[in-house]
Protein backbone atom coordinates (compact mmCIF):
# COMPACT_ATOMS: atom_id res chain seq x y z
CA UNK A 1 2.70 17.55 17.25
CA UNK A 2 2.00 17.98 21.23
CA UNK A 3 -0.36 15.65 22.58
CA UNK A 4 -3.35 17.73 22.77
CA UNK A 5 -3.03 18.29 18.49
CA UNK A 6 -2.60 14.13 18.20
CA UNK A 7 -6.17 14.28 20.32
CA UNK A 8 -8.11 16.58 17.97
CA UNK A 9 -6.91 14.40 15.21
CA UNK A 10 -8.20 11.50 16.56
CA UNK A 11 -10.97 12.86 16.48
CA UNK A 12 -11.12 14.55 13.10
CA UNK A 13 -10.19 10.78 11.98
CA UNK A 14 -14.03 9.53 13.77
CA UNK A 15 -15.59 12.02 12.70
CA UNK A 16 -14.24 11.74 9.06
CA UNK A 17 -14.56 7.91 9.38
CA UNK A 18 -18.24 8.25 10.37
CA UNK A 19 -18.89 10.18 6.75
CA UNK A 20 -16.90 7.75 4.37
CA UNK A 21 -18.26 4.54 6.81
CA UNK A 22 -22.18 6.40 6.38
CA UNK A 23 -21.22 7.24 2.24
CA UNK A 24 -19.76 2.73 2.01
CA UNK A 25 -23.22 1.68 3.61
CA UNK A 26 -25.48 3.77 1.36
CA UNK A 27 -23.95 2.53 -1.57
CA UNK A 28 -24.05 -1.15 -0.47
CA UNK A 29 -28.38 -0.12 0.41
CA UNK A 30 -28.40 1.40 -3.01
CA UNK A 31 -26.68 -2.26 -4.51
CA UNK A 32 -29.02 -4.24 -2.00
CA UNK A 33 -32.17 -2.25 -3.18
CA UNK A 34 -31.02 -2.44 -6.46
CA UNK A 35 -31.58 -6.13 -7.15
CA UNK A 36 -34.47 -6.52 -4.86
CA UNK A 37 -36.60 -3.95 -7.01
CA UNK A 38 -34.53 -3.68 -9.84
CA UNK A 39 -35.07 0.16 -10.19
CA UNK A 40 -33.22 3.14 -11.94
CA UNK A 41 -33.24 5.48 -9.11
CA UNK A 42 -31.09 2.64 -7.10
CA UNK A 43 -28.78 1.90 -10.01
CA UNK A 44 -28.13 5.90 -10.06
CA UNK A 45 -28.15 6.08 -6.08
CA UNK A 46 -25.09 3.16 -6.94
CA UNK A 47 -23.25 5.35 -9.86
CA UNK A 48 -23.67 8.12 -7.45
CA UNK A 49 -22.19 6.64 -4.03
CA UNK A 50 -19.30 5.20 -6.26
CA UNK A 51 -18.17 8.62 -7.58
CA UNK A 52 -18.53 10.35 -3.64
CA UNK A 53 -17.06 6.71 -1.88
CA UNK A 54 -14.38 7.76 -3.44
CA UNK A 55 -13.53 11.29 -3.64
CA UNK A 56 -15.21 11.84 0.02
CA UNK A 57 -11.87 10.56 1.30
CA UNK A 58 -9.58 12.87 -0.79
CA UNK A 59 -11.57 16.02 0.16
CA UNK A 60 -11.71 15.29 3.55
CA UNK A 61 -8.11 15.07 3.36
CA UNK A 62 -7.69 18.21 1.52
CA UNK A 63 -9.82 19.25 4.41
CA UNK A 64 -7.74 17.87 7.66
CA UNK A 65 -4.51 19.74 5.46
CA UNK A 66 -6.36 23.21 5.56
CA UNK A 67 -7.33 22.93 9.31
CA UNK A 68 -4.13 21.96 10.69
CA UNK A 69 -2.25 24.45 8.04
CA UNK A 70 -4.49 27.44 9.21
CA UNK A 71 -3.23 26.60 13.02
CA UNK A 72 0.30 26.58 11.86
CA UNK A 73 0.63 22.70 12.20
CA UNK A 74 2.14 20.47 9.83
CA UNK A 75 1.27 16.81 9.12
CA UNK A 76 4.14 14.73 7.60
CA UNK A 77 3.28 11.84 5.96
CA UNK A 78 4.40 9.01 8.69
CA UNK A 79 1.40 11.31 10.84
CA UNK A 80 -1.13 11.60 7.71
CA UNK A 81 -0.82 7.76 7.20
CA UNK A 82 -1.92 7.48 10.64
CA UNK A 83 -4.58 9.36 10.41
CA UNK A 84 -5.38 8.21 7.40
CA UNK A 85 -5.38 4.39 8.49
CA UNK A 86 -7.15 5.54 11.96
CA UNK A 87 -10.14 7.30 9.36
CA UNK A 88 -10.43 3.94 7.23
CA UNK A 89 -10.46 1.87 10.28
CA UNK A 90 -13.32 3.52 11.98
CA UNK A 91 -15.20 3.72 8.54
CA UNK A 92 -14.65 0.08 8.53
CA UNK A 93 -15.68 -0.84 11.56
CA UNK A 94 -18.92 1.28 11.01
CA UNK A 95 -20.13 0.03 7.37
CA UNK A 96 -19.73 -3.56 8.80
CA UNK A 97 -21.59 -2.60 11.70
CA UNK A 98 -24.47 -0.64 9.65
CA UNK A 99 -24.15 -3.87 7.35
CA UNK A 100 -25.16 -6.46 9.93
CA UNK A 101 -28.15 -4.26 11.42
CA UNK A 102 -29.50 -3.98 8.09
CA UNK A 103 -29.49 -7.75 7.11
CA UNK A 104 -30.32 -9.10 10.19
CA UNK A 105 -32.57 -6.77 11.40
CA UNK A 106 -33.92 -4.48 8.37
CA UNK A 107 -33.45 -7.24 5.30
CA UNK A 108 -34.74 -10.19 7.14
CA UNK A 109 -33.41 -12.47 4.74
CA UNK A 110 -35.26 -10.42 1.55
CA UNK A 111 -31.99 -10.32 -0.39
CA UNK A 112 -30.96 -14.07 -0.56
CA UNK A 113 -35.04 -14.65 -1.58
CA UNK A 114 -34.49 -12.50 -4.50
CA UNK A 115 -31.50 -13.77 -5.28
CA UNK A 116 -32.71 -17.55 -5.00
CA UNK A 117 -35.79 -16.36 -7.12
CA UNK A 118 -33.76 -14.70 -9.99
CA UNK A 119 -31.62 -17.83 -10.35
CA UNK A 120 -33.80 -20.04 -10.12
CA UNK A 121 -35.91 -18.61 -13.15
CA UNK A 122 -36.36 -20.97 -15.56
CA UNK A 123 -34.90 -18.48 -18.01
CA UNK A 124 -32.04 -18.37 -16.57
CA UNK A 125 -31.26 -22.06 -15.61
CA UNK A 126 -31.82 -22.50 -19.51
CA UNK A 127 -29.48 -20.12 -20.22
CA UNK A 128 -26.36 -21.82 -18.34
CA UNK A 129 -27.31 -24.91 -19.62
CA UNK A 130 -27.42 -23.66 -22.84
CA UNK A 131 -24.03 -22.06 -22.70
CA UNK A 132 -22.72 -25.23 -21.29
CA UNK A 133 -22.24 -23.97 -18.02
CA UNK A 134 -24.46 -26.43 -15.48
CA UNK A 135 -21.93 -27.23 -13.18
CA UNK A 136 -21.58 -23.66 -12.95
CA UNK A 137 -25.07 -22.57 -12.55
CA UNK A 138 -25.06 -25.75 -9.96
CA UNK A 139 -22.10 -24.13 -7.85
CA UNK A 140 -23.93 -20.76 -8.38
CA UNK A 141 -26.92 -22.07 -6.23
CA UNK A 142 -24.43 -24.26 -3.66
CA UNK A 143 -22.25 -21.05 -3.23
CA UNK A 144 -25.73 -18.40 -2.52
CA UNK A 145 -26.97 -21.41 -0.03
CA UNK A 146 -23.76 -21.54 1.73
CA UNK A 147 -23.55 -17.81 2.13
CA UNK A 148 -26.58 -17.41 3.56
CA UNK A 149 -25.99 -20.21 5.68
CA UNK A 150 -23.03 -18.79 7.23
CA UNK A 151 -25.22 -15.77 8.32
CA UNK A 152 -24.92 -11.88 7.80
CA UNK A 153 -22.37 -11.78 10.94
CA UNK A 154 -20.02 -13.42 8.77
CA UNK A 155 -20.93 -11.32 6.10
CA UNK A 156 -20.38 -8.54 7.79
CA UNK A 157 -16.72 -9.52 9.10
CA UNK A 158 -15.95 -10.11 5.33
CA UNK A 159 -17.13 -6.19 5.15
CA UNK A 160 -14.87 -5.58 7.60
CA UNK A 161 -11.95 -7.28 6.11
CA UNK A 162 -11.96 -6.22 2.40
CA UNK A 163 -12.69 -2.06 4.02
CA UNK A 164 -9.53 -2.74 6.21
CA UNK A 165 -7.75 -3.92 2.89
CA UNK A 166 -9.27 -0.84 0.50
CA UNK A 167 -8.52 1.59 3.52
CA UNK A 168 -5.02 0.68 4.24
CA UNK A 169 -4.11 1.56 -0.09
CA UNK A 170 -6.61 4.58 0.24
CA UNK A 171 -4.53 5.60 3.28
CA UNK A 172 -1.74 6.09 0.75
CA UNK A 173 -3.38 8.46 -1.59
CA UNK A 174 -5.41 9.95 1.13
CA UNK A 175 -1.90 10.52 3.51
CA UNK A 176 -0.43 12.76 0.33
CA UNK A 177 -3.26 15.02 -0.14
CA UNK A 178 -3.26 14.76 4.01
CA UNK A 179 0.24 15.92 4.21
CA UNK A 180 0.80 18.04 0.95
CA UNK A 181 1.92 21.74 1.12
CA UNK A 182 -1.23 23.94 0.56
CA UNK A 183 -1.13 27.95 0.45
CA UNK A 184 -4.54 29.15 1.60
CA UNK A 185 -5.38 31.86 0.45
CA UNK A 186 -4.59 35.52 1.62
CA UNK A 187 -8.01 37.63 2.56
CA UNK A 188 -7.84 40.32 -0.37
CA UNK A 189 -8.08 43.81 1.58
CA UNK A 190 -9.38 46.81 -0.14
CA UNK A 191 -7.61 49.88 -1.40
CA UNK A 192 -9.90 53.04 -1.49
């Protein structure tokens, strides 16, 4: 591939990591809003953004294969990995961006209050200590504190590190469907 062809891949690969970075926040909103009203639309907006987190990536592989095979290009694999990893980076960077406006601007600090709330129920203190488990429920509490302690930047650079980790093994499922041979279709012409 000519220089020019490594350019409109580039970006294909934002503009493809923009959708599966957009499709990773929404389902983190949908687990945020989730426990904070504890509704059934949120649990299905989860279910939902599970199931399209991740197929998105595979069709829009499917997709990059069909554009570049109806210019007569060719992606190997080495070139669909790159793309691939280029797509999962962006989405990375973007869902950890996204992340941090929401908590620190958006959230305010609502999600560690309803977390601190539910455990702190006396239901549910009873519970551990029922089971056995108080030095568990004790670290429970110590770990929420801490992580709200070290603030939603951090939070966010975790974000950042576990989709760098996810993308590079989706890269490898997403570089063969990338790369695979696919016959498009012929236009059917009519015989009078």
């Amino acid at each position: 591939m000519n220089k020019s062809n490594k350019k409109i891949l580039r970006q294909y690969a934002l503009e493809y990591g923009s959708f599966i970075g957009t499709a990773w926040f929404l389902l983190f909103f949908n687990y945020v809003k989730s426990i904070e009203h504890n509704s059934v639309v949120y649990a299905i907006g989860i279910l939902l953004m599970i199931v399209v987190c991740i197929l998105f990536p595979l069709l829009l592989a499917v997709r990059i294969n069909k554009k570049t095979t109806a210019v007569g290009q060719k992606m190997n694999y080495a070139q669909a990995f790159s793309f691939s990893l280029f797509m999962f980076f962006f989405a990375s960077v973007l869902h950890s961006a996204a992340t941090y406006v929401y908590l620190e601007y958006v959230d305010q600090g609502q999600l560690f209050i309803t977390l601190n709330n539910m455990l702190a129920m006396p239901e549910i203190k009873s519970t551990y200590e029922s089971l056995g488990l108080a030095n568990e429920y004790a670290q429970a509490m110590d770990g929420l504190k801490d992580i709200e302690e070290a603030g939603n930047a951090n939070i966010a650079l975790n974000f950042l590190g576990y989709d760098c980790f996810l993308g590079f093994f989706g890269s490898i499922f997403t570089s063969y469907f990338a790369s695979a041979t696919i016959k498009l279709k012929e236009p059917q012409t009519q015989s009078r």
